[in-house]
C-alpha atoms as a PDB file:
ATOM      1  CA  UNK A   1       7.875 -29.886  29.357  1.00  0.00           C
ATOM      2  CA  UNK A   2       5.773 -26.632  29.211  1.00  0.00           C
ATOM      3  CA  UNK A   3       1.898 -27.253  28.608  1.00  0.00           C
ATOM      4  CA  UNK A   4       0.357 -25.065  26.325  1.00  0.00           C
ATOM      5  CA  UNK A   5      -1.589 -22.968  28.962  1.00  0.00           C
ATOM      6  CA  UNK A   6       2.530 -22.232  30.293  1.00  0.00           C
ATOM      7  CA  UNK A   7       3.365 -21.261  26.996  1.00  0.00           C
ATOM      8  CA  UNK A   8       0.483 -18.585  27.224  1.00  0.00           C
ATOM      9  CA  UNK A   9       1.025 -17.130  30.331  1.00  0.00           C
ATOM     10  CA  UNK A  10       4.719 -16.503  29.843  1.00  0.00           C
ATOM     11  CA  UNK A  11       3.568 -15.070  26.513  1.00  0.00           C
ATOM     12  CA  UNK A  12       1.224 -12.442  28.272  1.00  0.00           C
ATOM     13  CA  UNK A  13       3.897 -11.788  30.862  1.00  0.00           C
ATOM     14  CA  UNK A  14       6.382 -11.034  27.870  1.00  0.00           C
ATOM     15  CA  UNK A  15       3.968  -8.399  26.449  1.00  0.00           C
ATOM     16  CA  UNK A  16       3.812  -7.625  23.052  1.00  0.00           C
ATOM     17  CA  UNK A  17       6.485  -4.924  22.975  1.00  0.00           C
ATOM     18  CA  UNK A  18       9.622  -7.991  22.553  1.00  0.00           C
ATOM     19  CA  UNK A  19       7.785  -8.745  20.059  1.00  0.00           C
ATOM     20  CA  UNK A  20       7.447  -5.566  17.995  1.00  0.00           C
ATOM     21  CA  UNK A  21      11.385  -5.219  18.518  1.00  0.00           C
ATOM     22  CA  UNK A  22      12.546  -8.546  17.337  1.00  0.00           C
ATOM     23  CA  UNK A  23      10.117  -7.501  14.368  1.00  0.00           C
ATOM     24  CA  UNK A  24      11.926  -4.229  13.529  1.00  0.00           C
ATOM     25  CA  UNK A  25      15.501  -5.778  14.368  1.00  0.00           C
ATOM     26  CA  UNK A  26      14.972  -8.532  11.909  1.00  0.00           C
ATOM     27  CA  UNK A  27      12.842  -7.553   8.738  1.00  0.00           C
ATOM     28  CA  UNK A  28      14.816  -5.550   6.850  1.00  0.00           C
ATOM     29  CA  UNK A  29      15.894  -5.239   2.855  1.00  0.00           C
ATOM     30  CA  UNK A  30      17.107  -8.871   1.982  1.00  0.00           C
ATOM     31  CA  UNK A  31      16.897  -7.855  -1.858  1.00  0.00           C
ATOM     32  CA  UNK A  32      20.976  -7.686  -3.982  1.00  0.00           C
ATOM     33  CA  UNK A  33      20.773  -6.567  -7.387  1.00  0.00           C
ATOM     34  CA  UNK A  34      20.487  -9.720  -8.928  1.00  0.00           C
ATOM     35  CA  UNK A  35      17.256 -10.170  -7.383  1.00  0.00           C
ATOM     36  CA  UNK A  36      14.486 -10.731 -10.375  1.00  0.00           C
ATOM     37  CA  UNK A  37      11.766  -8.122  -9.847  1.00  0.00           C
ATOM     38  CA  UNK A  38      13.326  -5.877  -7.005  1.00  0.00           C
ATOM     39  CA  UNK A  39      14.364  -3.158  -8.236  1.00  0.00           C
ATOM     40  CA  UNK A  40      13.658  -0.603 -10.739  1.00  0.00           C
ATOM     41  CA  UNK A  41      17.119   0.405 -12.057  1.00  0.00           C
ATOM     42  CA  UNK A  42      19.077   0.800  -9.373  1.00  0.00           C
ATOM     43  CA  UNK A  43      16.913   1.279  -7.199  1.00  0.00           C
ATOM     44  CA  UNK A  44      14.920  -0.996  -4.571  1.00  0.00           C
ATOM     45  CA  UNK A  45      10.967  -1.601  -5.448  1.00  0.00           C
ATOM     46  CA  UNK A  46       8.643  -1.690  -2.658  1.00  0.00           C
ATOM     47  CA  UNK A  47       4.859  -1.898  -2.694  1.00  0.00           C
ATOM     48  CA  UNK A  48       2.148  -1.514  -0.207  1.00  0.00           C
ATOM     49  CA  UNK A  49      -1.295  -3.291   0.358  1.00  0.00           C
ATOM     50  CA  UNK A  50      -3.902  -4.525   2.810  1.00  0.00           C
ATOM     51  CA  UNK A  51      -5.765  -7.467   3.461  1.00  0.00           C
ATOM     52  CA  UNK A  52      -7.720  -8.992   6.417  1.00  0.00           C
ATOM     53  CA  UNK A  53      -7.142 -12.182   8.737  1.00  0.00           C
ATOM     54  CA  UNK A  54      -9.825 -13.845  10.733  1.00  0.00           C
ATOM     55  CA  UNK A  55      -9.055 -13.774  14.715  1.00  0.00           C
ATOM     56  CA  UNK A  56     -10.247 -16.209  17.452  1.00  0.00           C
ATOM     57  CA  UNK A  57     -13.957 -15.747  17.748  1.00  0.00           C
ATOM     58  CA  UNK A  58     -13.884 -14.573  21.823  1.00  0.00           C
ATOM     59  CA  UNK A  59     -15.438 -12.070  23.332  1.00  0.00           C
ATOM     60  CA  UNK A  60     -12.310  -9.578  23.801  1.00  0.00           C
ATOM     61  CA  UNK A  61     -11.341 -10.047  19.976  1.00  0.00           C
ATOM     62  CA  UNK A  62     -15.278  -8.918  18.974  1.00  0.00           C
ATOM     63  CA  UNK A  63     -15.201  -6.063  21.043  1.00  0.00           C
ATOM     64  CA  UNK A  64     -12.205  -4.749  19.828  1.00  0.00           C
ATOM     65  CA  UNK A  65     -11.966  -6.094  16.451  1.00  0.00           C
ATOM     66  CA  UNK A  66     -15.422  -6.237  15.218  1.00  0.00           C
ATOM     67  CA  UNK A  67     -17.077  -8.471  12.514  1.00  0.00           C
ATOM     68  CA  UNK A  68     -17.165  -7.800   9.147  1.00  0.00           C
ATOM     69  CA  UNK A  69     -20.227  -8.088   6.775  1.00  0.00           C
ATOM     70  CA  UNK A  70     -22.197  -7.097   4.092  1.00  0.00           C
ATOM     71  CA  UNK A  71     -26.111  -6.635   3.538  1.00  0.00           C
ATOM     72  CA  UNK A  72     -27.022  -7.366   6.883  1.00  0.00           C
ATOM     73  CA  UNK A  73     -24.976 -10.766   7.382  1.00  0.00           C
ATOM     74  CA  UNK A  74     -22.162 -11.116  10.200  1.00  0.00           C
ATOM     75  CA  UNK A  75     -19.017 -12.993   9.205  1.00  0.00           C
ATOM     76  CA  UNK A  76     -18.281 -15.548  11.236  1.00  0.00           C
ATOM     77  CA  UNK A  77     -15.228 -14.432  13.367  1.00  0.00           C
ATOM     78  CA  UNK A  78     -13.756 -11.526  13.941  1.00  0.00           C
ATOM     79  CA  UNK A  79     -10.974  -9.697  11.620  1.00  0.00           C
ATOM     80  CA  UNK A  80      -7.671  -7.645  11.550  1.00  0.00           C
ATOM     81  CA  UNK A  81      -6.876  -5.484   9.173  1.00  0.00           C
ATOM     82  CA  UNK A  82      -3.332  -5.620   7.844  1.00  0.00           C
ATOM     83  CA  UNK A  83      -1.374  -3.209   5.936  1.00  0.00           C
ATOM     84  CA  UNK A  84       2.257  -4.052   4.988  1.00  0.00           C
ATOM     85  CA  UNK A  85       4.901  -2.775   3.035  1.00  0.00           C
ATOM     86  CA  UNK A  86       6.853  -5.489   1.182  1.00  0.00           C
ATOM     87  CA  UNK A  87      10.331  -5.423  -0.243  1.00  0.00           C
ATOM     88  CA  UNK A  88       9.346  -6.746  -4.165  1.00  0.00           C
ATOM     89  CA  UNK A  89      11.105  -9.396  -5.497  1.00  0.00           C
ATOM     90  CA  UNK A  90      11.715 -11.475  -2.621  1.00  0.00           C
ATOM     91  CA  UNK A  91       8.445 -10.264  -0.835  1.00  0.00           C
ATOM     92  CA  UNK A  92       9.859  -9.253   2.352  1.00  0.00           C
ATOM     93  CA  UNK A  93       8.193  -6.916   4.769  1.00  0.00           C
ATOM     94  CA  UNK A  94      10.254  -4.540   6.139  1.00  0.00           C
ATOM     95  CA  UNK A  95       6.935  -2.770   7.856  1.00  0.00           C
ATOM     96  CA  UNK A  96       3.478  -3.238   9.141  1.00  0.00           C
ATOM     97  CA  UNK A  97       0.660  -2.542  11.075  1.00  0.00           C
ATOM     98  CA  UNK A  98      -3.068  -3.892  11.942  1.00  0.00           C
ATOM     99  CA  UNK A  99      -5.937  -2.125  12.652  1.00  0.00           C
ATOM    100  CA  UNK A 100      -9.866  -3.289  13.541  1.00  0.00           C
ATOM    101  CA  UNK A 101     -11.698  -3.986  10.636  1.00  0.00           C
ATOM    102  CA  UNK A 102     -14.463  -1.420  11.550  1.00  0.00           C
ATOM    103  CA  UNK A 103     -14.867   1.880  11.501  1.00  0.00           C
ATOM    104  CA  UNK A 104     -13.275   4.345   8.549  1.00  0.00           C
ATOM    105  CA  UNK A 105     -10.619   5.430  11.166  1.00  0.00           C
ATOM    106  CA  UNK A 106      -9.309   2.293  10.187  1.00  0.00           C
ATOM    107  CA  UNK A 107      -9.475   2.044   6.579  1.00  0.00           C
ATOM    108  CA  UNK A 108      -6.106   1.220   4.613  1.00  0.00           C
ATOM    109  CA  UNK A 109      -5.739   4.659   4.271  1.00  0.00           C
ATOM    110  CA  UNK A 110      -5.429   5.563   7.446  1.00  0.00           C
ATOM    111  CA  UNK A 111      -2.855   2.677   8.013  1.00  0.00           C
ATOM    112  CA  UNK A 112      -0.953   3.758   5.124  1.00  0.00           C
ATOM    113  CA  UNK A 113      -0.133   7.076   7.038  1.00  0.00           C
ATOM    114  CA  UNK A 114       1.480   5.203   9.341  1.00  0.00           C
ATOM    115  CA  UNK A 115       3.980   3.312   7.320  1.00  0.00           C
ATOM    116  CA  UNK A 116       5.093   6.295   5.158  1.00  0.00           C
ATOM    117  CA  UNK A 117       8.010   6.628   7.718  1.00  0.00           C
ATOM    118  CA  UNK A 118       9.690   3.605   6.199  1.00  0.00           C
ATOM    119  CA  UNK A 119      10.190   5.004   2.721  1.00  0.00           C
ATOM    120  CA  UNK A 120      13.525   6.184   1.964  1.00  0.00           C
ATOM    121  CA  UNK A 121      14.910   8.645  -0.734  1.00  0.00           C
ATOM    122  CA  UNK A 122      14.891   7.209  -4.094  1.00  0.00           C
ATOM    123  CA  UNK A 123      13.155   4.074  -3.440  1.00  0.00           C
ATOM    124  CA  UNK A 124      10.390   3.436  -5.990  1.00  0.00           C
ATOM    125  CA  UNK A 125       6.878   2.312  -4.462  1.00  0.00           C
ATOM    126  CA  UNK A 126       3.713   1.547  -5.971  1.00  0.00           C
ATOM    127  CA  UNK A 127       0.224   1.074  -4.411  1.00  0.00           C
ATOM    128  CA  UNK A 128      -3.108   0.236  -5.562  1.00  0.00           C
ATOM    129  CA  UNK A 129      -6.290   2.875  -6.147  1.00  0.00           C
ATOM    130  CA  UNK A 130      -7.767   2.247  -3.071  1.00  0.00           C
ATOM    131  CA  UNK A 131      -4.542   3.747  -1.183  1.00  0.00           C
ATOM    132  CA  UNK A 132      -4.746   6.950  -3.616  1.00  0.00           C
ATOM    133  CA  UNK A 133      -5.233  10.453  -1.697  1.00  0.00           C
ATOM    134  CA  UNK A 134      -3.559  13.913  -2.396  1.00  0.00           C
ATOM    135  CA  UNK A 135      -2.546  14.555   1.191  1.00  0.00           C
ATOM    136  CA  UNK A 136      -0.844  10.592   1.179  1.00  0.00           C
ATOM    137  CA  UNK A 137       0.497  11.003  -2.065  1.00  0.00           C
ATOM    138  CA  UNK A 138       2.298  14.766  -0.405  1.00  0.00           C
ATOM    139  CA  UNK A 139       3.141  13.305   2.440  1.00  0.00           C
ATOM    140  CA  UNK A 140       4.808   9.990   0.787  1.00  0.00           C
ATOM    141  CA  UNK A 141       6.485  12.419  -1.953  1.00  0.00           C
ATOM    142  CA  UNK A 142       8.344  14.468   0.686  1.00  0.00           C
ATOM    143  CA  UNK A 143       9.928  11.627   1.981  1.00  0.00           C
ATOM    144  CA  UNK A 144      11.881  11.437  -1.349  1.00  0.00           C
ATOM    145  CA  UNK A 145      10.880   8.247  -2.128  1.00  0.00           C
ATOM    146  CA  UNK A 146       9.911   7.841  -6.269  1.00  0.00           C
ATOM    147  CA  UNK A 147       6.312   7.076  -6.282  1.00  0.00           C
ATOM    148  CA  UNK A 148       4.352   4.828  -9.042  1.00  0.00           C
ATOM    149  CA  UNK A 149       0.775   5.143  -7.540  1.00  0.00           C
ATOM    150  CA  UNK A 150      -2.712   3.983  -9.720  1.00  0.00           C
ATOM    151  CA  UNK A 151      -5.655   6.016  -9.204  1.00  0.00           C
ATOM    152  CA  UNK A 152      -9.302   4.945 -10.107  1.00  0.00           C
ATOM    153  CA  UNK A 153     -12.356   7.406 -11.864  1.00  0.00           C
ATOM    154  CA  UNK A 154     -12.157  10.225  -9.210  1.00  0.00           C
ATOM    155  CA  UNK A 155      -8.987  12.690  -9.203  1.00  0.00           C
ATOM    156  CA  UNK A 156      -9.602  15.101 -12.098  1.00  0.00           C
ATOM    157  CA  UNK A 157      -6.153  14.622 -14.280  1.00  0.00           C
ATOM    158  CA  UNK A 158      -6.052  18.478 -16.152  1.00  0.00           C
ATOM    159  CA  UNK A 159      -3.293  17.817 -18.626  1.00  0.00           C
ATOM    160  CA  UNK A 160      -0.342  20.433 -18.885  1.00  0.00           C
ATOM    161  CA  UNK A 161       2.050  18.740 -21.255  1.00  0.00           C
ATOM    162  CA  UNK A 162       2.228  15.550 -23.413  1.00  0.00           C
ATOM    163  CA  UNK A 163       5.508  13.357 -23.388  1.00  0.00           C
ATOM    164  CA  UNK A 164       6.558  11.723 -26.448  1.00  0.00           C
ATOM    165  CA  UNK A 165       6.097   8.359 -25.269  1.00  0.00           C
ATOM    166  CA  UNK A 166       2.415   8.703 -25.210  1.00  0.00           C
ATOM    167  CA  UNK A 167       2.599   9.943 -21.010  1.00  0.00           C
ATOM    168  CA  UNK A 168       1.665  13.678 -20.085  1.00  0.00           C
ATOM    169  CA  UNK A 169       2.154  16.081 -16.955  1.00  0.00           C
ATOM    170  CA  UNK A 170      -1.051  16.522 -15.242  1.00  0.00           C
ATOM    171  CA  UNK A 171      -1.873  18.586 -11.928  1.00  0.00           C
ATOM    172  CA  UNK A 172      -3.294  16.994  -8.731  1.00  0.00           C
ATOM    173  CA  UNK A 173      -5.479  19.041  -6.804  1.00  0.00           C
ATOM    174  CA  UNK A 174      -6.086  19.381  -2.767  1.00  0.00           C
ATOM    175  CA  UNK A 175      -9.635  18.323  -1.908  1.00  0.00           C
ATOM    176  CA  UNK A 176     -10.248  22.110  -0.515  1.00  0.00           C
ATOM    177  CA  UNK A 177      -9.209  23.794  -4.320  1.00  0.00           C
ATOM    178  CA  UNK A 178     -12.382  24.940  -5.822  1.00  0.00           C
ATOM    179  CA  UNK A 179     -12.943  25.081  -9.698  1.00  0.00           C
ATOM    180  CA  UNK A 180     -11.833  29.027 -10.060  1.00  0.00           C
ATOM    181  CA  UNK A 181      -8.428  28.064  -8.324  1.00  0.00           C
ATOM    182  CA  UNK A 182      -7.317  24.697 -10.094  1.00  0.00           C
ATOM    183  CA  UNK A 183      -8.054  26.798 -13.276  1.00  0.00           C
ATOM    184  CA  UNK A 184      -5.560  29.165 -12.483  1.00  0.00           C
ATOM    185  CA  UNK A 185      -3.073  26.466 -10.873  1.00  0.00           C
ATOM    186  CA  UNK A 186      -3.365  24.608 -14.480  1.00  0.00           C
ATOM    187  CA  UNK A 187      -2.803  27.972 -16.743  1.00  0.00           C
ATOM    188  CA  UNK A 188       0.275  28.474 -14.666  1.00  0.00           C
ATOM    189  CA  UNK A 189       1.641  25.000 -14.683  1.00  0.00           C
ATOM    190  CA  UNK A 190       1.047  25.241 -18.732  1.00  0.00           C
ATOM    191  CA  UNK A 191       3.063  28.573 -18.307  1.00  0.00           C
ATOM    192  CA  UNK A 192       5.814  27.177 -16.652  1.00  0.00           C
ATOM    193  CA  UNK A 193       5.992  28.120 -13.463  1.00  0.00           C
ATOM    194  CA  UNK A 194       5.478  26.513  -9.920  1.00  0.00           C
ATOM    195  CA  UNK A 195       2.785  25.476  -8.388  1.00  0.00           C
ATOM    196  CA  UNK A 196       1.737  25.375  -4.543  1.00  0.00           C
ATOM    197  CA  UNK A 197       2.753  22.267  -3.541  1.00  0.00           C
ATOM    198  CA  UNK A 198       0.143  22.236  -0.683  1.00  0.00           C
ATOM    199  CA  UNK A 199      -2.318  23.012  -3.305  1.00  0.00           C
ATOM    200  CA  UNK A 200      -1.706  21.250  -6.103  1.00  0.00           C
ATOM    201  CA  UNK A 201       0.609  18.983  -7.296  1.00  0.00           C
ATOM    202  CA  UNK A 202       2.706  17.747 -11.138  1.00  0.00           C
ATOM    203  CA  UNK A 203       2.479  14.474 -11.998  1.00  0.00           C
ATOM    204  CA  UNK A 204       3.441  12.126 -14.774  1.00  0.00           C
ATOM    205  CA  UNK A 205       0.379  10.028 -15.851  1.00  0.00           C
ATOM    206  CA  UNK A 206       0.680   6.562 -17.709  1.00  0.00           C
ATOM    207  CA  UNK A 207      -2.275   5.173 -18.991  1.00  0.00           C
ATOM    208  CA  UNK A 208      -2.123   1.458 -20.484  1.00  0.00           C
ATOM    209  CA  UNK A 209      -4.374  -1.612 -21.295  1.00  0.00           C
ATOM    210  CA  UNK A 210      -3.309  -5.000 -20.650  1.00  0.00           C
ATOM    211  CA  UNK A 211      -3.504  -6.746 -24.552  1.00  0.00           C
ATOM    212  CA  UNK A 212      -4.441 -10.480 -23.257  1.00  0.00           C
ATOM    213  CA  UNK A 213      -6.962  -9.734 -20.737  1.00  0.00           C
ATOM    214  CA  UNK A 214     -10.341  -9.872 -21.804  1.00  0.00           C
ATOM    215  CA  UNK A 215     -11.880  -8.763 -25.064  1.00  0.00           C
ATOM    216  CA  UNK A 216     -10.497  -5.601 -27.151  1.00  0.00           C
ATOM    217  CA  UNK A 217     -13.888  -3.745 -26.486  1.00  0.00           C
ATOM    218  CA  UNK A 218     -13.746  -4.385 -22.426  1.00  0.00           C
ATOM    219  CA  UNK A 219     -10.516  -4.184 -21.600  1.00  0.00           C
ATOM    220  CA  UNK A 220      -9.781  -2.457 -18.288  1.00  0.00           C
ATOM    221  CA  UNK A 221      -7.460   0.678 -18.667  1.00  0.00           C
ATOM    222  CA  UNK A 222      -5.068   1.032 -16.126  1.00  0.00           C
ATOM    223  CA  UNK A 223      -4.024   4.598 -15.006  1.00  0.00           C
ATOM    224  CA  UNK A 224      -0.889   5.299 -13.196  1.00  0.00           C
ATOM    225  CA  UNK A 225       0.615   8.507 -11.609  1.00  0.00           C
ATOM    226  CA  UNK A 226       4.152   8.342 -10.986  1.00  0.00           C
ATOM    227  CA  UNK A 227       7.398  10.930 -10.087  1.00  0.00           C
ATOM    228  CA  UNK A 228       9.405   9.369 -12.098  1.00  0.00           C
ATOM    229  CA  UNK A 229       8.622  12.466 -14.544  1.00  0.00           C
ATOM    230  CA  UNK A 230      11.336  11.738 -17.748  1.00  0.00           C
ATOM    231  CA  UNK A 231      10.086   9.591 -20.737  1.00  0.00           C
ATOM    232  CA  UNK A 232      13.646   9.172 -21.235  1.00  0.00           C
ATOM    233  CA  UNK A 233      15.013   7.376 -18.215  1.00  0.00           C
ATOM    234  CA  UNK A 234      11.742   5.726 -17.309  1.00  0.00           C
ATOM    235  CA  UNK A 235       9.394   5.361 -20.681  1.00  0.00           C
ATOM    236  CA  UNK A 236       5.633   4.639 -20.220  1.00  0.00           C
ATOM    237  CA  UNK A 237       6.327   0.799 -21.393  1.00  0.00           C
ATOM    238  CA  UNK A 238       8.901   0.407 -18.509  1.00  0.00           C
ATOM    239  CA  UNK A 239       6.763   1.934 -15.788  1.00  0.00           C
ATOM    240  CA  UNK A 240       3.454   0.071 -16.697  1.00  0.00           C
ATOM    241  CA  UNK A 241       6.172  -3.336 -16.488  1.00  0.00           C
ATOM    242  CA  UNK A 242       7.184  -2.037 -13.185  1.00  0.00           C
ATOM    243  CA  UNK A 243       3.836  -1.856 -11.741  1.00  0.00           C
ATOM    244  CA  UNK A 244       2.750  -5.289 -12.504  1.00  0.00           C
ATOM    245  CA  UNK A 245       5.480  -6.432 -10.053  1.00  0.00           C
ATOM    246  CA  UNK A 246       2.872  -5.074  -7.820  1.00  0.00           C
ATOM    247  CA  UNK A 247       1.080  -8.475  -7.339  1.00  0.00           C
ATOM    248  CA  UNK A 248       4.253 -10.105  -5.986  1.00  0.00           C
ATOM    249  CA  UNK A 249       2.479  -8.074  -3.013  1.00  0.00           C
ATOM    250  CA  UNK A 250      -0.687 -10.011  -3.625  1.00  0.00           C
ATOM    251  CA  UNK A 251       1.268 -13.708  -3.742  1.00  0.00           C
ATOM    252  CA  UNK A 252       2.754 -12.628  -0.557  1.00  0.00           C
ATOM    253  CA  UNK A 253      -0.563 -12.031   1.039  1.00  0.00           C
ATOM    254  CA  UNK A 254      -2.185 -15.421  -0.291  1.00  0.00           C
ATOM    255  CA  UNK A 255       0.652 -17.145   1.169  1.00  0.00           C
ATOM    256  CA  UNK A 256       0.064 -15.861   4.134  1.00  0.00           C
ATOM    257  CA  UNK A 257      -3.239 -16.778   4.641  1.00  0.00           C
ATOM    258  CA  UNK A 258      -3.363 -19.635   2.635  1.00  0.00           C
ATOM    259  CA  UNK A 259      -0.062 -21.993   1.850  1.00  0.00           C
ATOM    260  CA  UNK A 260       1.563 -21.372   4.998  1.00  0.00           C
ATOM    261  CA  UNK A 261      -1.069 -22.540   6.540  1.00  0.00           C
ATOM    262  CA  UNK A 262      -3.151 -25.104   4.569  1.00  0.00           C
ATOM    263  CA  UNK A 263      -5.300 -26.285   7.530  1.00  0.00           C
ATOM    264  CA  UNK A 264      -7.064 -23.047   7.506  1.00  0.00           C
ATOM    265  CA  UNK A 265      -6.049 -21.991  10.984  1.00  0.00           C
ATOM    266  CA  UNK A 266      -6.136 -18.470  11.987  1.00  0.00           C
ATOM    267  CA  UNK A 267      -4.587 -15.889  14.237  1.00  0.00           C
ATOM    268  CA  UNK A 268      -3.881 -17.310  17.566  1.00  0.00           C
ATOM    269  CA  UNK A 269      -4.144 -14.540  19.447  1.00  0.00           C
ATOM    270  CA  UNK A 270      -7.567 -14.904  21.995  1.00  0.00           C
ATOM    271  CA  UNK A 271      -6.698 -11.483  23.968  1.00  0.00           C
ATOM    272  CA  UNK A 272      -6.307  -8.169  21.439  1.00  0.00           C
ATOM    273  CA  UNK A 273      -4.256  -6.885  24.699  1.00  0.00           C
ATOM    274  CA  UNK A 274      -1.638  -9.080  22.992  1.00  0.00           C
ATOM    275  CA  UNK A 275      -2.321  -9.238  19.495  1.00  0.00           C
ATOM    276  CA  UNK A 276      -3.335  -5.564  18.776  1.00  0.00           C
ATOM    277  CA  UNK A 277       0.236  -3.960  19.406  1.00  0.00           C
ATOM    278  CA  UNK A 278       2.055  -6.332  17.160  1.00  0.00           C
ATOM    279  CA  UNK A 279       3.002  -6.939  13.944  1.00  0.00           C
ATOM    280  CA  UNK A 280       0.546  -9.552  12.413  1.00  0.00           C
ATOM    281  CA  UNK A 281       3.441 -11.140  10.291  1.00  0.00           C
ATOM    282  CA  UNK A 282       4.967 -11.991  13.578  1.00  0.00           C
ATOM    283  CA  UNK A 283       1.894 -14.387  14.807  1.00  0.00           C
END
């Protein structure tokens, strides 16, 4: 029988690239229609979101990984960062990648550029604030993919048009627009005609509170933008519905650190020359 070390070796003689293909060969769409929560419609819901995973504490896996921390204290070992894509519904993630967690190169952001690829035309996906960006949110948009995207305090939303169902069209701006500019990009959106798409893009926005979470004077306000720009086909209460589904994304990352894996064990991976060109989900 093959000792552990054996296993190891042949492992590091493999190289990571089998890996990565049996990855991509097998983790596609497993989702039908009667699926509960994967779709929207007709069409297949996806979501994306990050988390971290704690790697073996050597040497190699610090250097190239880093540790995290806050106000001066190390963490114990070092951590991935992980950003997947995941088919809603049955949770399955058709795409991934990992990054150190260090360094705003390799912020979720970043990562999320990366997986953009895998959308499809007409495929609904929502992400979280901390993914929001204008050049993301082009760059996911031209894909044709339907996007249902939350956004925190920071883009300015100048309305152009309110939707009967309590929605409204609203302009996106490039970072590089001044004031003078988005002024005249929002008269002419209110006028009816195009905008420059690198400059400034229409959105839908949907703003909602959640009625049984916390008191009626503190409740947090949730803020969507979406493409999915008729009230008709998609209303606001259908949309804000849709994005909850969202934190089938955030089961799916607890069970992967956590009930898979109930002894608390971590990546196994002691070399990043192995670890750091694969798919995490794979370990």
């Amino acid at each position: 029988m093959p000792t552990a070390s054996a296993v190891t070796q042949a492992r590091k003689r493999l190289g990571p690239q089998v890996v990565r293909e049996v990855f991509h060969r097998i983790a596609v769409p497993v989702a039908d229609l009667l699926t509960v929560g994967a779709h929207l419609g007709s069409l297949r819901l996806v979501s994306f979101d990050g988390t971290t995973l704690d790697m073996p504490d050597t040497r190699s896996n610090a250097d190239a990984y880093g540790y995290p921390g806050s106000a001066g204290e190390r963490a114990a070992f070092p951590q991935l960062r992980l950003l997947t894509l995941i088919e809603d519904g049955p949770r399955a993630p058709p795409a991934a990648t990992i990054a150190p967690c260090r360094g705003k190169v390799n912020g979720e952001r970043t990562l999320l550029a990366g997986l953009l690829d895998y959308l499809q035309e007409g495929m609904p996906a929502t992400a979280d604030a901390r993914l929001f960006g204008f050049d993301l949110w082009c760059r996911a948009e031209q894909t044709g993919a339907e996007l249902l995207w939350r956004v925190g305090a920071g883009p300015e939303l100048p309305r152009v048009k309110d939707l009967d169902d309590g929605s409204c069209l609203a302009l996106i701006y490039a970072p590089s627009v001044n004031t003078a500019a988005r002024a005249r990009l929002l008269q002419a959106a209110r006028t009816g005609r195009e905008t420059d798409p690198e400059r400034a893009r229409l959105v839908r926005v949907v703003e909602y509170e959640v009625e049984d979470r916390g008191d009626t004077t503190d409740r947090e306000l949730f803020c969507l933008l979406t493409t999915l720009t008729d009230p008709l086909t998609h209303p606001a209460p259908l949309l804000a519905h849709t994005y909850a589904e969202r934190w089938e994304h955030e089961t799916d990352n607890k069970i992967l650190k956590e009930l898979l894996d109930p002894a608390g064990r971590m990546l196994r991976s002691k070399s990043p020359s192995w670890s750091n060109r694969r798919c995490s989900v794979c370990c």
